[in-house]
Every structure is written in C-alpha cells, then in structure tokens.
N, C-alpha and C. Protein backbone atom coordinates (compact mmCIF):
# COMPACT_ATOMS: atom_id res chain seq x y z
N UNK A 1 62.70 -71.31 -51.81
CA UNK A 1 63.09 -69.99 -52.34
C UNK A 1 62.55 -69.87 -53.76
N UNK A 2 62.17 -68.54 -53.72
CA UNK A 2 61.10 -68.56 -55.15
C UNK A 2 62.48 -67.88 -56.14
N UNK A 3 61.87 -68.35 -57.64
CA UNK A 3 62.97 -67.39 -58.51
C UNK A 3 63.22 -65.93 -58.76
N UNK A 4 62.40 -65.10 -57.75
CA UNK A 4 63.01 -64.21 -58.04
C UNK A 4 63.70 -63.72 -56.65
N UNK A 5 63.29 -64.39 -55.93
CA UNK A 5 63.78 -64.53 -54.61
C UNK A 5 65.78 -64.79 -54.98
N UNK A 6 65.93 -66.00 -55.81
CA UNK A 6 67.31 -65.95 -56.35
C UNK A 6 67.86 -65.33 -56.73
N UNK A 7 67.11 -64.74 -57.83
CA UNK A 7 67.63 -63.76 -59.14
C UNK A 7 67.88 -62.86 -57.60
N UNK A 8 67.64 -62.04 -57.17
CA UNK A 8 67.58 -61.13 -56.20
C UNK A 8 69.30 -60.96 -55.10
N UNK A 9 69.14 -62.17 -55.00
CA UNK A 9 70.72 -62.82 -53.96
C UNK A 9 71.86 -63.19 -54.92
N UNK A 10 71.44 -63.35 -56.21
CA UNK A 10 72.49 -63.29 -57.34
C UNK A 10 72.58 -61.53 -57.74
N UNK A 11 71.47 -60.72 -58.21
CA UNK A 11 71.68 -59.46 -58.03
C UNK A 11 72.79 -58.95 -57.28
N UNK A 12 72.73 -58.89 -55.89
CA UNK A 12 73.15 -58.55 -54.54
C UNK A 12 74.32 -59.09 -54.54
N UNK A 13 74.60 -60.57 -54.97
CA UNK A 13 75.95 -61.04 -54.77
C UNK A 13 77.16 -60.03 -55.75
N UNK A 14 76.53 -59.76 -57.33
CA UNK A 14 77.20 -58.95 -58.03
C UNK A 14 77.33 -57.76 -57.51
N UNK A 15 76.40 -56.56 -56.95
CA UNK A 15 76.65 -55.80 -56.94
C UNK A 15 77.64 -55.61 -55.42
N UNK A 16 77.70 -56.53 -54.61
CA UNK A 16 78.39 -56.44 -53.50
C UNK A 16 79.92 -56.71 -53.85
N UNK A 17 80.03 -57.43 -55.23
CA UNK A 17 82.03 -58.04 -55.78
C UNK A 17 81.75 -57.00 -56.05
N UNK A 18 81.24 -55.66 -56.58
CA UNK A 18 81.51 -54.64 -57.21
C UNK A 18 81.92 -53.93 -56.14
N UNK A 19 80.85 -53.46 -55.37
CA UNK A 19 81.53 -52.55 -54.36
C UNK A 19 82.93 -52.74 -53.59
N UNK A 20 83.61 -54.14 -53.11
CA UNK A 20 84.21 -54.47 -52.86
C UNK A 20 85.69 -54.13 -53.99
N UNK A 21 85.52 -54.45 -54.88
CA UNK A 21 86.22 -53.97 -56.07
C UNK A 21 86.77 -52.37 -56.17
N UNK A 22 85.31 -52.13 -56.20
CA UNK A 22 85.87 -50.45 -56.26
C UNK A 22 86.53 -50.03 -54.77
N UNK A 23 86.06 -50.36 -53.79
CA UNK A 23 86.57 -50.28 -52.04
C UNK A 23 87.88 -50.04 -52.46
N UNK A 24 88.46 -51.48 -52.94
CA UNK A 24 89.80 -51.87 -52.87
C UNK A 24 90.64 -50.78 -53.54
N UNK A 25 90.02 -51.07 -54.89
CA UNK A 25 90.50 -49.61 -55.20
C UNK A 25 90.89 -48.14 -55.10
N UNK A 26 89.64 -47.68 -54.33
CA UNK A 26 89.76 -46.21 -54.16
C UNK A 26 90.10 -46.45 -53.10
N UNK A 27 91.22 -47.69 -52.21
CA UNK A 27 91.83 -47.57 -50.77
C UNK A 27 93.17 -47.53 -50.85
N UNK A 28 93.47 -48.18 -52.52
CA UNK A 28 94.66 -48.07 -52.60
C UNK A 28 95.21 -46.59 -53.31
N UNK A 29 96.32 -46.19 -52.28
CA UNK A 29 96.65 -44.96 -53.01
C UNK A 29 97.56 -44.56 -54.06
N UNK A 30 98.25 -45.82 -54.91
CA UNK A 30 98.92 -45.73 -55.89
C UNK A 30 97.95 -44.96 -57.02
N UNK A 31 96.53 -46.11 -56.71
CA UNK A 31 95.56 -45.66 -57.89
C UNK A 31 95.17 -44.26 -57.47
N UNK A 32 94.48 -43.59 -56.54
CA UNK A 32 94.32 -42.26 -56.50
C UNK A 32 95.09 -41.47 -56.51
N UNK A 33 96.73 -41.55 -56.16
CA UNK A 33 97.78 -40.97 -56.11
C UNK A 33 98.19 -40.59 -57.87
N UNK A 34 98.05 -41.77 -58.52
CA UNK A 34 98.39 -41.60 -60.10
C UNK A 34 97.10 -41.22 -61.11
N UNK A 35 96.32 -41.36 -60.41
CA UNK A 35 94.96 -41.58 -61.73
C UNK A 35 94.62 -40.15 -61.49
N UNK A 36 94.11 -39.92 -63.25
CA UNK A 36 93.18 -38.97 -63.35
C UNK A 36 92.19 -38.35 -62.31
N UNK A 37 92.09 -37.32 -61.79
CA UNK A 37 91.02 -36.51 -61.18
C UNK A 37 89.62 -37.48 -61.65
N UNK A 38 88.99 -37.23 -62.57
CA UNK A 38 87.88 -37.57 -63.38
C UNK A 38 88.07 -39.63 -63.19
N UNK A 39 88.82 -39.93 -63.22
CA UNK A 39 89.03 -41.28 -62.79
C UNK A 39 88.27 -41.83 -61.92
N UNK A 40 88.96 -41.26 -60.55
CA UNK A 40 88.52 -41.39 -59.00
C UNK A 40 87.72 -40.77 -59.23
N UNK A 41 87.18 -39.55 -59.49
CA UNK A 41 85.83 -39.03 -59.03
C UNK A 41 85.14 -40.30 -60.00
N UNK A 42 85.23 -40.87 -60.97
CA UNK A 42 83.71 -42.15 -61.47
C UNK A 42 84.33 -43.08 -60.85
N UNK A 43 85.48 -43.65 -59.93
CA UNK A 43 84.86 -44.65 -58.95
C UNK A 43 84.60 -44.36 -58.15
N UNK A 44 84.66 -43.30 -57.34
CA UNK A 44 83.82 -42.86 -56.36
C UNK A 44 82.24 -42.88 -56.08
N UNK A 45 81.94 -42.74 -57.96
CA UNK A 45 80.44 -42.38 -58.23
C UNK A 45 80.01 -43.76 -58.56
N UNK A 46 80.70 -44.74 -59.40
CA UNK A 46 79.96 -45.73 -59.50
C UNK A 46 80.33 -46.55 -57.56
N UNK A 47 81.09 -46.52 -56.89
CA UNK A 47 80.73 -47.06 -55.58
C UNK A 47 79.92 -46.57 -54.85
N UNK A 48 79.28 -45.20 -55.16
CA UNK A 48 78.01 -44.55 -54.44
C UNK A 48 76.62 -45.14 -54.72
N UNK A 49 77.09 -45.63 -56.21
CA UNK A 49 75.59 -45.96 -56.93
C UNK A 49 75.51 -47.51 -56.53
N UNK A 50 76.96 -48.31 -56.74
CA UNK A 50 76.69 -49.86 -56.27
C UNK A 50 76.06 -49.69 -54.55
N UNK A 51 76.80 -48.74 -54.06
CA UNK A 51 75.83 -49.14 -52.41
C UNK A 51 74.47 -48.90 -52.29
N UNK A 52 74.08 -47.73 -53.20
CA UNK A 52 72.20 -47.47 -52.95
C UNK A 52 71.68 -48.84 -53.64
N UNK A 53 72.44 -49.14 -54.71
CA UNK A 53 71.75 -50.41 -55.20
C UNK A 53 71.95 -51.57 -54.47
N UNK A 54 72.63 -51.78 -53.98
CA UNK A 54 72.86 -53.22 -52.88
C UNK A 54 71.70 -52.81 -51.37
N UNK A 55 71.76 -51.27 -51.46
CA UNK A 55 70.33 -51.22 -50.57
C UNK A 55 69.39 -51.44 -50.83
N UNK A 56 68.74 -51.28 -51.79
CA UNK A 56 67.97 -51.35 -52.65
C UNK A 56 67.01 -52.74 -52.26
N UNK A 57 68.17 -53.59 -53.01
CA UNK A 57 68.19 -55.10 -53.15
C UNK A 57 68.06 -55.86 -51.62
N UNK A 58 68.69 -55.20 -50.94
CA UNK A 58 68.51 -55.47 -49.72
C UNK A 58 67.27 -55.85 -48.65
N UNK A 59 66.32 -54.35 -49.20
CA UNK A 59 65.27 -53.91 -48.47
C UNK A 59 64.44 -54.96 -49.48
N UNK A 60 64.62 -55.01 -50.23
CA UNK A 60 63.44 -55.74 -51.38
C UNK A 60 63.50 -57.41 -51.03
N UNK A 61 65.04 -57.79 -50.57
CA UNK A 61 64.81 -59.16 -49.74
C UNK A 61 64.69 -59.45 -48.78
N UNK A 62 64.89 -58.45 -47.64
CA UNK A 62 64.09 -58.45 -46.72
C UNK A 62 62.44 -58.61 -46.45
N UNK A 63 62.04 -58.14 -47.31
CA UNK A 63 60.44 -58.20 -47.74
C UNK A 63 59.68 -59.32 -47.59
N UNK A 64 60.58 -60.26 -48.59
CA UNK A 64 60.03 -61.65 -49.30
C UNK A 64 59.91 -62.64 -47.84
C-alpha cells in the first residue's frame, strides 16, 4: 500500500466517525426537538457534505 493510498483510508476513516456522529445526532430527537432551527439545518449540511466527501474518497480508492 502506497502512502497516499493510506493517507486516503485515514481520510475516509475520519470523514466516516463524522458522518456517523452527525447520523447519531440528527436521529436523536431531543437534539432536533430542542436545538435551534439554524442548528439542525448545519448538521444536516455538514452530514450532506461529509457523505459527498466520503464519496469522493471512495471512488478515488477504488481507482488505486
């Protein structure tokens, strides 16, 4: 496995605890039930952006 081949599956590993993170979050409904409008709508937006980027990363290690 080449190094950027790593760097790549370390990428992917972070941005996948992220999505998972935010998942959890915007599943639980205390947090959307209590939080700010503007709250949930930016985890909504940053879990939109962690999944294109874990695609991203995806397609790019698929490649190698």
């Amino acid at each position: 496995m080449d190094i950027l081949c790593a760097k790549g599956e370390k990428d992917l590993g972070k941005v996948e605890a992220e999505i998972k993170s935010l998942s959890g979050r915007l599943s639980n409904s205390g947090f959307v039930d209590k939080a700010p409008a503007e709250v949930v709508q930016g985890a909504c937006d940053a879990l939109a952006e962690a999944e294109a980027l874990a695609a991203i990363l995806k397609s790019r290690l698929a490649r190698r």
